[in-house]
N, C-alpha and C. Protein backbone atom coordinates (compact mmCIF):
# COMPACT_ATOMS: atom_id res chain seq x y z
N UNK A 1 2.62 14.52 8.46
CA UNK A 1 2.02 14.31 7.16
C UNK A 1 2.83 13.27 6.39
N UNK A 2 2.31 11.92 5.83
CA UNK A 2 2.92 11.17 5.37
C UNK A 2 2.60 11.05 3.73
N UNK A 3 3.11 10.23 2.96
CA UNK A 3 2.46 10.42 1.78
C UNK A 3 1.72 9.41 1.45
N UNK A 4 1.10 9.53 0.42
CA UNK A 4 0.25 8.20 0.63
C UNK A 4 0.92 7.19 -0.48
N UNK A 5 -0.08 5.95 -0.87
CA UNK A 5 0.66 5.10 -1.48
C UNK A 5 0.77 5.78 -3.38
N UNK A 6 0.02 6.57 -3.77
CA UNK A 6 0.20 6.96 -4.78
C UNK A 6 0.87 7.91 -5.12
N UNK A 7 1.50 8.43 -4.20
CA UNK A 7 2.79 9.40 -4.19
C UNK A 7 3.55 8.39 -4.27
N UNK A 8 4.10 7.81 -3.77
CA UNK A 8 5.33 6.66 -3.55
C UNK A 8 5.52 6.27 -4.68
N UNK A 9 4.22 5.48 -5.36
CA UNK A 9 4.21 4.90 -6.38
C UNK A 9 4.70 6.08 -7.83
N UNK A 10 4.14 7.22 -7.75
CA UNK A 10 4.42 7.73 -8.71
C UNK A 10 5.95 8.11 -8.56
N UNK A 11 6.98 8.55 -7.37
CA UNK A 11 7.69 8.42 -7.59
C UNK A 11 9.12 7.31 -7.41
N UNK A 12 8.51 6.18 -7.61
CA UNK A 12 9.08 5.10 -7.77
C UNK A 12 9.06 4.85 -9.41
N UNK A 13 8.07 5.39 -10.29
CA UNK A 13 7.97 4.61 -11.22
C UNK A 13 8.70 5.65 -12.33
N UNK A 14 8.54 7.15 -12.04
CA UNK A 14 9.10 7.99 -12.53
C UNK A 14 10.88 8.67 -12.54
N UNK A 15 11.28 8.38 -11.49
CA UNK A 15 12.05 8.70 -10.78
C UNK A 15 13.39 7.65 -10.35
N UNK A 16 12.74 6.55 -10.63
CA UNK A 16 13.68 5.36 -10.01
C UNK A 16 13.61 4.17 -11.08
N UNK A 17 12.91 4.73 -12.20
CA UNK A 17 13.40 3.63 -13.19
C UNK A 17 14.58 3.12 -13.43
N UNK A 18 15.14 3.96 -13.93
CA UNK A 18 16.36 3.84 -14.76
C UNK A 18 17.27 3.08 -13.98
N UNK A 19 17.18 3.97 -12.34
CA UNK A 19 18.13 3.41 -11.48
C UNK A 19 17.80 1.62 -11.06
N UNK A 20 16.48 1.55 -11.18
CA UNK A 20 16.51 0.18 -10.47
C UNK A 20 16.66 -1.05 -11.61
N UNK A 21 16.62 -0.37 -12.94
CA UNK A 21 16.63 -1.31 -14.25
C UNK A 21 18.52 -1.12 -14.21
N UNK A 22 19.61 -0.40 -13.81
CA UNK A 22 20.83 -0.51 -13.68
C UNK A 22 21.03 -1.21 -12.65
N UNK A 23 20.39 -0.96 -11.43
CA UNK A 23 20.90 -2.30 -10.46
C UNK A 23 20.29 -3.66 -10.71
N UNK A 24 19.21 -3.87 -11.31
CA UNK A 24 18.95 -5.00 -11.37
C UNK A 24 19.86 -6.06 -12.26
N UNK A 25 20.21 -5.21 -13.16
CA UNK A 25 21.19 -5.76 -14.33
C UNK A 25 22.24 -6.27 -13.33
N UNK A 26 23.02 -5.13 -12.73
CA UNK A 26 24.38 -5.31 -11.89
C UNK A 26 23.98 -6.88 -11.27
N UNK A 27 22.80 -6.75 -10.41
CA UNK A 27 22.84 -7.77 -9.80
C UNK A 27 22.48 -9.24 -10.48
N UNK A 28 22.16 -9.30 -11.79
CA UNK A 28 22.02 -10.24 -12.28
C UNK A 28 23.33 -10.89 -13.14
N UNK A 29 24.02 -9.65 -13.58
CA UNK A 29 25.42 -10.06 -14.03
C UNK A 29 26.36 -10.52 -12.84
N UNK A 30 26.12 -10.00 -11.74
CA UNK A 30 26.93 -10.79 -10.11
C UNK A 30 26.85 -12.02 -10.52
N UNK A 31 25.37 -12.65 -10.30
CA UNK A 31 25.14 -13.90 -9.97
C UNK A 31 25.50 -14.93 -10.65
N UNK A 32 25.61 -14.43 -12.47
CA UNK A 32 25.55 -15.16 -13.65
C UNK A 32 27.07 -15.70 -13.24
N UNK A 33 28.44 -14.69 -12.64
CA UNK A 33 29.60 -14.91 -12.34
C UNK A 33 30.23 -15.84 -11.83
């Protein structure tokens, strides 16, 4: 049983905000370096 794409999506958008708006930063302050 796999999940489908609106499972994923919901927990990507719920679940992994925060985290991917902190790495994205990280990785944009890398580059600026």
């Amino acid at each position: 049983q796999t999940p489908d794409f609106r499972t994923i999506n919901r927990f990507r958008s719920e679940r992994m905000k925060g985290v991917l708006e902190k790495v994205f930063t990280a990785v944009l302050e890398l580059l600026c370096v």
